[in-house]
Protein backbone atom coordinates (compact mmCIF):
# COMPACT_ATOMS: atom_id res chain seq x y z
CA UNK A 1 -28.40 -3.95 -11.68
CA UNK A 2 -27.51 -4.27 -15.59
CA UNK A 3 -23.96 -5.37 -16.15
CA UNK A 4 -21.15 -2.56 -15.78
CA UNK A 5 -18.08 -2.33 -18.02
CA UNK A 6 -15.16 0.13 -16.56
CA UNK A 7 -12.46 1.20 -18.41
CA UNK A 8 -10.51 1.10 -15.51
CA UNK A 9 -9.63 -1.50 -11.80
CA UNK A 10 -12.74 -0.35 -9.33
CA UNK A 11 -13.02 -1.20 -5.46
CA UNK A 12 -16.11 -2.47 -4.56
CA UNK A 13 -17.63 -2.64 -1.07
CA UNK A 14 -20.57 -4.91 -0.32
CA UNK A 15 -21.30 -8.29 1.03
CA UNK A 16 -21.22 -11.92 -0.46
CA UNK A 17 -24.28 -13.79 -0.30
CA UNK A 18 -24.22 -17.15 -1.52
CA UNK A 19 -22.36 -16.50 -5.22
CA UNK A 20 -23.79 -13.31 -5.54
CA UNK A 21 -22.27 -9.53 -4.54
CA UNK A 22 -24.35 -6.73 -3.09
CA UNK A 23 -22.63 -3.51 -4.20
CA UNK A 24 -23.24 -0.94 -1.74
CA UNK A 25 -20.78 1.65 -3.42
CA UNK A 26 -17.81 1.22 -5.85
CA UNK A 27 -15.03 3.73 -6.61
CA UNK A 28 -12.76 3.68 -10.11
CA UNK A 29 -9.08 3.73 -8.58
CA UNK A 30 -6.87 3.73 -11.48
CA UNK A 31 -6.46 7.26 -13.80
CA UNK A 32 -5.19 7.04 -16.98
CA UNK A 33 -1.36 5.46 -16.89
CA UNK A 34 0.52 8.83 -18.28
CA UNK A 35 -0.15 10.24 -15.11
CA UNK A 36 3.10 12.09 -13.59
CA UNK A 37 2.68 11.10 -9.95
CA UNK A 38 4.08 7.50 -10.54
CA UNK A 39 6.59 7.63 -13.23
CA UNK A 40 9.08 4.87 -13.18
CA UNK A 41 12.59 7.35 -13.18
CA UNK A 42 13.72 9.81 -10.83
CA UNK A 43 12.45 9.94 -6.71
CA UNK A 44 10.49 7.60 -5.95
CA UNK A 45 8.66 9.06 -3.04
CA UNK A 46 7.84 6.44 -0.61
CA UNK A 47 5.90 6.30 2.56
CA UNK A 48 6.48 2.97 4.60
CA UNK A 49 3.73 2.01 6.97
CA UNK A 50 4.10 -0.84 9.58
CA UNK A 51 0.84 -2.05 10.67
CA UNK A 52 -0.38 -4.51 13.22
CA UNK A 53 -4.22 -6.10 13.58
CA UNK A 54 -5.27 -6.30 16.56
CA UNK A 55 -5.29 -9.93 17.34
CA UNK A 56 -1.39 -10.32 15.42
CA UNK A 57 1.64 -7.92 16.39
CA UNK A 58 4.61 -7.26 14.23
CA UNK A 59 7.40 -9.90 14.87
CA UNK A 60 9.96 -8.16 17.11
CA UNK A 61 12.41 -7.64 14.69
CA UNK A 62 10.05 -5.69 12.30
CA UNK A 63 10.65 -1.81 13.68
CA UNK A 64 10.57 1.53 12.19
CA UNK A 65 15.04 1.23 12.40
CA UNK A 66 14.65 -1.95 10.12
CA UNK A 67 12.36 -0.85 7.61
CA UNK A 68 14.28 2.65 7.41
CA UNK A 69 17.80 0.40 6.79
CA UNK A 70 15.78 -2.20 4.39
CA UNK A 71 14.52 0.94 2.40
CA UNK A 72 17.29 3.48 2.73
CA UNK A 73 19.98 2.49 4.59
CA UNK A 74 23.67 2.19 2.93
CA UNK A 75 24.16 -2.09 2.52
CA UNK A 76 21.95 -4.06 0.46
CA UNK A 77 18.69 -1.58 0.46
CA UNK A 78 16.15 -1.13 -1.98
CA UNK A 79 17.03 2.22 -2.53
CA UNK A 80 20.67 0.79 -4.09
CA UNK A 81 18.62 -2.06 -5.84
CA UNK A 82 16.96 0.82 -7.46
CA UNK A 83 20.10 2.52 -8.29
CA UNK A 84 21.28 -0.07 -9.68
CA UNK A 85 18.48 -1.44 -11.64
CA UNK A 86 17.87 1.83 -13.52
CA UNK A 87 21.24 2.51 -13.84
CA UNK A 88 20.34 5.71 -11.25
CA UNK A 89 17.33 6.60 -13.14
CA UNK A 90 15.45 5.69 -9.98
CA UNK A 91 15.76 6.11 -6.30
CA UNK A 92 14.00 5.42 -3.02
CA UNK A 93 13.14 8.15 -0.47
CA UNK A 94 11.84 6.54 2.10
CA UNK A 95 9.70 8.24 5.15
CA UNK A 96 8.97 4.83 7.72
CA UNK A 97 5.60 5.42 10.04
CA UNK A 98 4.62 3.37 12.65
CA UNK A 99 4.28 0.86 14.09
CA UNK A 100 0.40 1.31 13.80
CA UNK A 101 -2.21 -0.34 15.07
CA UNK A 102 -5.27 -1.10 12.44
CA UNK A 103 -9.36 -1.16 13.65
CA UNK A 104 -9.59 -4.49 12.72
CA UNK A 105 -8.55 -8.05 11.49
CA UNK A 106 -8.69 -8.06 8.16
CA UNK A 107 -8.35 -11.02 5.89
CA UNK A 108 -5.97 -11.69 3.44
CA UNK A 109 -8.61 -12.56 0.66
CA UNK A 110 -8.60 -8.79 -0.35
CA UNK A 111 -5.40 -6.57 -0.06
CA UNK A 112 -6.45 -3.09 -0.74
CA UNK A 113 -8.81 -3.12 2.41
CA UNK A 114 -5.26 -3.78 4.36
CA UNK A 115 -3.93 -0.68 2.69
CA UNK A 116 -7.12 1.96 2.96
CA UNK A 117 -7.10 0.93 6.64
CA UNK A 118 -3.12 1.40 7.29
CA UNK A 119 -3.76 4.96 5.54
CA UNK A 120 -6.40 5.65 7.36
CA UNK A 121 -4.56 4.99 10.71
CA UNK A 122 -1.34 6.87 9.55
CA UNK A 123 -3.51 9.61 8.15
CA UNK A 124 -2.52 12.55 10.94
CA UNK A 125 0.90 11.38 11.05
CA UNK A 126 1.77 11.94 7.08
CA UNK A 127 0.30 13.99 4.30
CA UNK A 128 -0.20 11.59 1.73
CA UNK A 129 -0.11 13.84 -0.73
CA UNK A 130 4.04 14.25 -0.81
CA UNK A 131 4.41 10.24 -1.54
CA UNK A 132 3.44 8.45 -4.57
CA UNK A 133 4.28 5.22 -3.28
CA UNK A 134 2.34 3.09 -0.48
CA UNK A 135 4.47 0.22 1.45
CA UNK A 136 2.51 -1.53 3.85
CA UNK A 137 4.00 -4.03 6.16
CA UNK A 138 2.00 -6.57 8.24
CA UNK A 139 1.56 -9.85 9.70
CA UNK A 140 0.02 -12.27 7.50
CA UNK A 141 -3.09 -12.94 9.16
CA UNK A 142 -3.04 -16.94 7.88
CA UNK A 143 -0.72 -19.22 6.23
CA UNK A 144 -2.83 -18.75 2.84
CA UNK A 145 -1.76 -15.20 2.83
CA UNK A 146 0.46 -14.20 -0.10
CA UNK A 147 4.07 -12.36 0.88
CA UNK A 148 3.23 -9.63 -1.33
CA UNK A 149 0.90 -8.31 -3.73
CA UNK A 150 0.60 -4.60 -5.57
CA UNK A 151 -1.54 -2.74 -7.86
CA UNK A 152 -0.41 -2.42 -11.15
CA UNK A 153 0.56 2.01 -12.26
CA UNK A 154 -0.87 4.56 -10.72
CA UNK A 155 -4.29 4.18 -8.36
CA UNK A 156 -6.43 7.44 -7.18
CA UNK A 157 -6.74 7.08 -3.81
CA UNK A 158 -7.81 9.15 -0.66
CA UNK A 159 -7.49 9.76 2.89
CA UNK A 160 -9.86 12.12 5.05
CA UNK A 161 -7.08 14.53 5.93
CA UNK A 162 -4.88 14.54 2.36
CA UNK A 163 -7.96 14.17 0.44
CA UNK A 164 -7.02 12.68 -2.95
CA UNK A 165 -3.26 11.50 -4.45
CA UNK A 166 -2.12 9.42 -6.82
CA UNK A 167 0.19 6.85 -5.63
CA UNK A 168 1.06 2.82 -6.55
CA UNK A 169 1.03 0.46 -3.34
CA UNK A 170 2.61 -2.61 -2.15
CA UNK A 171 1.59 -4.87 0.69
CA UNK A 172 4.00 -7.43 2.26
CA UNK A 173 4.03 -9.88 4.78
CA UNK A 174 5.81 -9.04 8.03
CA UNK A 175 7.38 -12.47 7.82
CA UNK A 176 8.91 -12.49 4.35
């Protein structure tokens, strides 16, 4: 296959073979940056998904209470952080879903895969449509693992029962 150039951040799945990539598909993720569904003032429309692999559980003190009262609640959240930052241009409202259990162990060397599975799991419990933020909390699968990582504006992305919104993600480490 010639050499691509994309105008925009793609997800590619394949497999590595030796130093070389066999693209089975790849998908263009980011629209252009005006787009309305992640400016940086007013709601900020977040969905908070805890997620466990199936060979590491959330530490006990990671719950759907915590992450509601680290998001939203009324001390030290990152909705007032928010508030504050902006000087109230911005706010958090947070909707917390799980904990979740994803289809497999995923590694830590690609993030996004984390997220798409997390969304896929929480699919029937959340139209992903009404957020245009994704939080994803889970273990870090090895000590290598960063504590958290994000796309950069607005990504397309999709889910079998929301079909296709517009939303910036986040995934952190259950531990930070």
């Amino acid at each position: 296959m010639p050499a691509q150039t994309c105008p925009a951040p793609i997800a590619v799945r394949g497999y590595l073979i030796g130093s070389e990539v066999l693209v089975e598909s790849f998908q263009t993720l980011q629209p252009p940056r005006d787009s309305p569904a992640c400016l940086p003032t007013g709601v900020q429309h977040t969905v908070v998904i805890l997620a466990a692999f199936p060979s590491t559980a959330l530490p006990a003190n990671v719950t759907a209470s915590f992450a509601q009262a680290a998001f939203s609640g009324p001390n030290r959240s990152i909705d007032g952080y928010y508030r504050d930052a902006s000087y109230g241009k911005a706010w958090i409202s947070a909707t917390v879903i799980g904990p979740i259990l994803l289809d497999a162990d995923y590694p830590c060397t690609n993030s996004f895969p984390i997220v798409e599975a997390a969304m896929r799991a929480a699919d029937g419990q959340v139209n992903f449509q009404n957020f245009n933020r994704v939080v994803v909390i889970a273990p870090r699968s090895t000590t290598g693992c960063p504590v958290g990582i994000g796309g950069i504006g607005c990504w397309s992305m999709s889910t079998p029962a929301a079909g296709g919104f517009q939303a910036s993600w986040v995934l952190v480490g259950a531990d930070y």
